[in-house]
N, C-alpha and C. Protein backbone atom coordinates (compact mmCIF):
# COMPACT_ATOMS: atom_id res chain seq x y z
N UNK A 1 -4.77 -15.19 1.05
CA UNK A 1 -3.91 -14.25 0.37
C UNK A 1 -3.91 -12.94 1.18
N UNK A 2 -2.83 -12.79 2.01
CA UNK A 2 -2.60 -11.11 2.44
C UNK A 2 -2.37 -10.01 1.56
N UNK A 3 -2.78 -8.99 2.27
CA UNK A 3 -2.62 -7.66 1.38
C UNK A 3 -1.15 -7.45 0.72
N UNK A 4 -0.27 -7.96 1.64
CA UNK A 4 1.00 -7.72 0.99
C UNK A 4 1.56 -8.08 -0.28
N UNK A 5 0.64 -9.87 -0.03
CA UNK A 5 1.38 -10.44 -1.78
C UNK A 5 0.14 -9.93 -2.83
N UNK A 6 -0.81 -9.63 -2.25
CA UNK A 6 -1.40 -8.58 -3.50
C UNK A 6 -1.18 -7.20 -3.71
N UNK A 7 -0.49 -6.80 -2.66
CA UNK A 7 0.37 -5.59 -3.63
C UNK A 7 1.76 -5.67 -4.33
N UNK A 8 2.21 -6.46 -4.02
CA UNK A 8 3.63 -7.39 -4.39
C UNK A 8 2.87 -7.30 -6.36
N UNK A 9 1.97 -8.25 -6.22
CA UNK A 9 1.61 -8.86 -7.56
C UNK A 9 0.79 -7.55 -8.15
N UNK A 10 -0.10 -6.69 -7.49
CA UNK A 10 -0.78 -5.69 -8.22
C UNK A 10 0.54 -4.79 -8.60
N UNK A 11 1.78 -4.68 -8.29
CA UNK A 11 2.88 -3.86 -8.57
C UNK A 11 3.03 -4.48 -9.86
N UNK A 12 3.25 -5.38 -10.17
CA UNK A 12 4.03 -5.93 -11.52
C UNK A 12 2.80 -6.33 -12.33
N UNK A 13 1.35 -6.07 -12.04
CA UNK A 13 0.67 -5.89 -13.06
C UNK A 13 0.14 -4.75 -13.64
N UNK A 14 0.27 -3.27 -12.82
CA UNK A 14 0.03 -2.39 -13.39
C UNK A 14 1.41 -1.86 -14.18
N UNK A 15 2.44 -2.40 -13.41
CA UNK A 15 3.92 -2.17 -14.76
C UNK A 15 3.90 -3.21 -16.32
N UNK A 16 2.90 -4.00 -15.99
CA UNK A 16 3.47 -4.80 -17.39
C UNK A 16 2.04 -5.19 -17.84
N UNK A 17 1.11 -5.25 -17.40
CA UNK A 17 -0.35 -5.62 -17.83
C UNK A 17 -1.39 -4.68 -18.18
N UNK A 18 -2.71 -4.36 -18.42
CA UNK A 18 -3.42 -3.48 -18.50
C UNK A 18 -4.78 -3.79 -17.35
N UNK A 19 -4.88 -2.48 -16.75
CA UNK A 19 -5.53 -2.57 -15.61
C UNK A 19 -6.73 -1.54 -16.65
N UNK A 20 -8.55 -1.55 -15.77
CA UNK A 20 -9.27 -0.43 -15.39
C UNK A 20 -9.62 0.29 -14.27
N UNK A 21 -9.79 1.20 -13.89
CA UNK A 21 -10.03 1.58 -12.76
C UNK A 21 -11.52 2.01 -12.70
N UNK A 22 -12.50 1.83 -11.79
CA UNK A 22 -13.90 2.28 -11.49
C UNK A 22 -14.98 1.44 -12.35
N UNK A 23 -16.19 1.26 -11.73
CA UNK A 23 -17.34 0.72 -12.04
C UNK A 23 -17.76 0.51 -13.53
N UNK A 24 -17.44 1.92 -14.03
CA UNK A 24 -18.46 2.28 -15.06
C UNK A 24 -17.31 0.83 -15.99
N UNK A 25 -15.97 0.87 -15.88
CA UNK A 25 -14.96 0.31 -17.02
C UNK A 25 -15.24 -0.81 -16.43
N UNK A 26 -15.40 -1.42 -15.76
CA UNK A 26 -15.60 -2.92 -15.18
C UNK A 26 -16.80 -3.05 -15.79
N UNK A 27 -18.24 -2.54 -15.62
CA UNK A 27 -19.01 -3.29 -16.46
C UNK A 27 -18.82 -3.50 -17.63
N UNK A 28 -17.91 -2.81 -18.82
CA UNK A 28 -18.12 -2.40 -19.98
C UNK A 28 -16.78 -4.05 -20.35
N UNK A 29 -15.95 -3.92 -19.32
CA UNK A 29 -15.09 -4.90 -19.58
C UNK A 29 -15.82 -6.46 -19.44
N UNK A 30 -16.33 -6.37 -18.49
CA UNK A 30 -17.39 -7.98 -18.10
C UNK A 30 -18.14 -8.09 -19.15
N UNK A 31 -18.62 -7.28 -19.97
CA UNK A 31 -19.80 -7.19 -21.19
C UNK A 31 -19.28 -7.91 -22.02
N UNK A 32 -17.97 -7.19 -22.38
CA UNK A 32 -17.07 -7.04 -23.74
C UNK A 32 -16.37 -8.82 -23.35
N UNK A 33 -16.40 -9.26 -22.25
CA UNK A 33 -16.04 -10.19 -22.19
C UNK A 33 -13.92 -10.13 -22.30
N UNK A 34 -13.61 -8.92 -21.88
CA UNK A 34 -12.04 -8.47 -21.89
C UNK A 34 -11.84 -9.12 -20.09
N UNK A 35 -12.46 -8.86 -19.49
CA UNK A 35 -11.75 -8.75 -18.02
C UNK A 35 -11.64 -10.10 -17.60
N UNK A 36 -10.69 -10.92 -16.59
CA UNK A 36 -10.29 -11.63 -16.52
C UNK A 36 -9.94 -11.99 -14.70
N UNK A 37 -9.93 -10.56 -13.48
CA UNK A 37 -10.19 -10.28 -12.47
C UNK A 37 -10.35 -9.14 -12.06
N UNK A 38 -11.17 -9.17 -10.95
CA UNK A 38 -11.78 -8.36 -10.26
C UNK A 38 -11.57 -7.79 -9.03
N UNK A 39 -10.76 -6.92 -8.66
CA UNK A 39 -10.31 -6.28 -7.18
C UNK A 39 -11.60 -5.18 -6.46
N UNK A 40 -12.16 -5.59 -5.87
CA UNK A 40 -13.07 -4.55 -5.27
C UNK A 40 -13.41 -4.34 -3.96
N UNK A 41 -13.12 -3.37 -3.83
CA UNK A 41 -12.78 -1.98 -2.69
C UNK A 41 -14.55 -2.54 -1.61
N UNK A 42 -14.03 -2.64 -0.14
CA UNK A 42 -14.90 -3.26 0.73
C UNK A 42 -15.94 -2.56 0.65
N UNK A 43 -15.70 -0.75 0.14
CA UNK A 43 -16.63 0.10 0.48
C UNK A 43 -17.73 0.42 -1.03
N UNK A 44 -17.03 -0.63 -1.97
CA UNK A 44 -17.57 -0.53 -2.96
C UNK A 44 -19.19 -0.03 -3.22
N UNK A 45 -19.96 0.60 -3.71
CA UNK A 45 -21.11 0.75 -3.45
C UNK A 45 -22.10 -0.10 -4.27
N UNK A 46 -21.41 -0.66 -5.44
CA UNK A 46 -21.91 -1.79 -6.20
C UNK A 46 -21.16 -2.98 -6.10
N UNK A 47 -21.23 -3.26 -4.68
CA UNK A 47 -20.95 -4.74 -4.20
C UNK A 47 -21.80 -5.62 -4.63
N UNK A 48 -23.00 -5.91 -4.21
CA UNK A 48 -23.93 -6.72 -4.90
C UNK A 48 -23.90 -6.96 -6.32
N UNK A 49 -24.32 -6.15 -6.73
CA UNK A 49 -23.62 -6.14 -8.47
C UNK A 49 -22.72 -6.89 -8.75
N UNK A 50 -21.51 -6.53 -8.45
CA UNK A 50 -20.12 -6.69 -8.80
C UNK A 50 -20.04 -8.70 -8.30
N UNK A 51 -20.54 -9.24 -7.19
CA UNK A 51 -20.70 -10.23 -6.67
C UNK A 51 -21.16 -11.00 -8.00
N UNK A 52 -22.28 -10.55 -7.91
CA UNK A 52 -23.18 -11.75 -9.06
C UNK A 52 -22.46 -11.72 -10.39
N UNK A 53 -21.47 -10.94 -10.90
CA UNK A 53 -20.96 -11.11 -11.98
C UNK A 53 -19.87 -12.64 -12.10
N UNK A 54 -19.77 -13.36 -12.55
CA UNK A 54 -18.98 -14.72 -13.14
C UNK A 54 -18.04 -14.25 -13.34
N UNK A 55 -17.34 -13.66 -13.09
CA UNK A 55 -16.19 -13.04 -12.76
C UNK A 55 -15.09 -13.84 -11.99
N UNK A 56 -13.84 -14.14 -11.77
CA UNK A 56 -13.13 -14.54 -10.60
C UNK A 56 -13.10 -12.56 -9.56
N UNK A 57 -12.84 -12.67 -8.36
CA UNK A 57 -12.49 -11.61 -7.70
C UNK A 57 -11.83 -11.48 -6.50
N UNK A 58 -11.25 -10.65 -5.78
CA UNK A 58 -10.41 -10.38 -4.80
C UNK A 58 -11.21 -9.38 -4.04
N UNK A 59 -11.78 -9.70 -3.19
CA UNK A 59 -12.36 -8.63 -2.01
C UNK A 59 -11.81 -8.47 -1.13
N UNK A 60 -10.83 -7.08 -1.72
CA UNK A 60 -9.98 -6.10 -0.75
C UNK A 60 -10.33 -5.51 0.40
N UNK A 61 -9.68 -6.21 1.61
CA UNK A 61 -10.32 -5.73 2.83
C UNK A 61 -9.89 -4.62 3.38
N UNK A 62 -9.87 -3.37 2.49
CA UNK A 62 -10.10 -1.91 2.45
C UNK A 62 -10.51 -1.37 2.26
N UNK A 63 -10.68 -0.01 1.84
CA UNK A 63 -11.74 0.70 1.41
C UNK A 63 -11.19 1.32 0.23
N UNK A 64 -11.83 2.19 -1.08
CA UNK A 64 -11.55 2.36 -2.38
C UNK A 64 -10.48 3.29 -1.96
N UNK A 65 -10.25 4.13 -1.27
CA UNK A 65 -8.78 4.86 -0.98
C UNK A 65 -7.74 4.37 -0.92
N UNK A 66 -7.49 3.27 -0.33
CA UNK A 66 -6.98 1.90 0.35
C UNK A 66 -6.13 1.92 -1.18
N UNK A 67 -7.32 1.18 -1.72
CA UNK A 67 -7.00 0.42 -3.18
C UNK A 67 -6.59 1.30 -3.81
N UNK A 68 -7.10 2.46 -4.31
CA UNK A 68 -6.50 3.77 -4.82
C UNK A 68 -5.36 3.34 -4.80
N UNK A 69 -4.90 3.90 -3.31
CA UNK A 69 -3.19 3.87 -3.08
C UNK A 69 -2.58 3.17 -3.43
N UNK A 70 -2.93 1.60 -3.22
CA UNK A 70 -2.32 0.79 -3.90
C UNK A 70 -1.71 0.36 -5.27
N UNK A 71 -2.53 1.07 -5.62
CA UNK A 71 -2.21 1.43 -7.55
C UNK A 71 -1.46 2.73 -7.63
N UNK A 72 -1.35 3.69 -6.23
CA UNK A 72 -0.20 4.92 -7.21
C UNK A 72 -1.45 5.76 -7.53
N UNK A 73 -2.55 5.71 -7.21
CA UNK A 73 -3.67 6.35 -7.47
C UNK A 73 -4.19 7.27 -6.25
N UNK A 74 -4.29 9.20 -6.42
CA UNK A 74 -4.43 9.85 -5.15
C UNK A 74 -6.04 9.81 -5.33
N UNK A 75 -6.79 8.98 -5.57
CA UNK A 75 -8.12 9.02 -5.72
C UNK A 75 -9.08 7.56 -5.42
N UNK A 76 -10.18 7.37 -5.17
CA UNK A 76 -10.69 6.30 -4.97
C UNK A 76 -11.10 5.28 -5.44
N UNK A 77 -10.62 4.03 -5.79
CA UNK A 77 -11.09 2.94 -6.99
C UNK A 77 -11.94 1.92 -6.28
N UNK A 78 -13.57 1.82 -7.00
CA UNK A 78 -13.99 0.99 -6.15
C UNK A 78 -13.64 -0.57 -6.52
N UNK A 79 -13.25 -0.48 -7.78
CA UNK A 79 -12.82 -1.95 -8.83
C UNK A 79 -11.96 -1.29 -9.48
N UNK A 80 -11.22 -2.35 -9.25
CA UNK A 80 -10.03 -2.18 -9.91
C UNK A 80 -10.12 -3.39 -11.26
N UNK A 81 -10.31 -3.13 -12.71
CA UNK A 81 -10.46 -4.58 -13.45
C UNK A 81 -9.16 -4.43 -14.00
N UNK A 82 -8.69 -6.15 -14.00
CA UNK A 82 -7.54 -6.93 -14.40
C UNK A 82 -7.83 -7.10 -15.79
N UNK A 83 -7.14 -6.77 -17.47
CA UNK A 83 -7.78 -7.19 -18.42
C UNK A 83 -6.62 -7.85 -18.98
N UNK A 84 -5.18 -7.72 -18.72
CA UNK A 84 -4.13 -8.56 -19.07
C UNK A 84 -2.67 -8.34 -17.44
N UNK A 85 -2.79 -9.30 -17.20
CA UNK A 85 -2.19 -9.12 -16.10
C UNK A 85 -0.81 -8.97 -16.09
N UNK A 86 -0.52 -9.11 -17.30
CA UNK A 86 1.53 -9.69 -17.80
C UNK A 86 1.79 -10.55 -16.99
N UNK A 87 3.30 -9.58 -16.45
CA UNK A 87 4.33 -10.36 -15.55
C UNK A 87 3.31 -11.18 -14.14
N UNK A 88 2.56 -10.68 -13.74
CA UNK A 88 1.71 -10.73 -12.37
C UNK A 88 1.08 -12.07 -11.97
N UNK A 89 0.96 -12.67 -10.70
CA UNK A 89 0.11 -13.92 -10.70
C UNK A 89 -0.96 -13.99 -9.99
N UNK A 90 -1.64 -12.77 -10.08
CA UNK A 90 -2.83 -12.73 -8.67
C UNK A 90 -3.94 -13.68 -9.85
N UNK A 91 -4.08 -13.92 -11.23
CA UNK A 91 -5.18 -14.79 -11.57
C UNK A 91 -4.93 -16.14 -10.66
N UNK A 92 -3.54 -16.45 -10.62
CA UNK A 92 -3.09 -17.86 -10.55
C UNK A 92 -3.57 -18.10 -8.82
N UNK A 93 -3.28 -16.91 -8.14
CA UNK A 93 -3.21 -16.67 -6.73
C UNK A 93 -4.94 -16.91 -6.72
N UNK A 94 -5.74 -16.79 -7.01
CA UNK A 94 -7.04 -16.53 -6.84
C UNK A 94 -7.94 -17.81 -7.22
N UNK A 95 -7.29 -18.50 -8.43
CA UNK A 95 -7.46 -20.08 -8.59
C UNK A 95 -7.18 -21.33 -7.90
């Protein structure tokens, strides 16, 4: 999967789905048992972490600025969590 068709598909899931942005909402989503995928930023600093979670995930070969941008975001996301994706097919893309 290239970066392109995951920004293709991260476009039409932050217009029609519900995204989190940063660590702290990704654990709370994996807990809660809401999240469904996992985008995380190469430079992530809780890579390890984020790995061992049963999670499906996408390891963005950028850095959290990268990903930021990619969302329309002027700030750094190290995870990006997927909790309803709508219109979007990066679950399907990732299966």
């Amino acid at each position: 999967m290239n970066r392109e068709d995951i920004r293709k598909e991260l476009k039409k899931v932050l217009a029609t789905g519900k995204v989190y942005f940063g660590i702290k909402q990704a654990r709370k989503a994996v807990k809660n048992g809401e999240a469904k995928l996992l985008i995380v930023a190469d430079n992530c600093p809780e890579k390890k972490e984020v790995e061992e979670w049963n999670i499906p995930k996408i390891m963005f070969d950028g850095d959290g600025f990268e990903l930021g941008a990619f969302c329309g975001k002027p700030f750094n996301v190290s995870v990006l969590t997927i909790v309803d994706e709508g219109e979007g097919k990066l679950l399907k893309m990732v299966k």
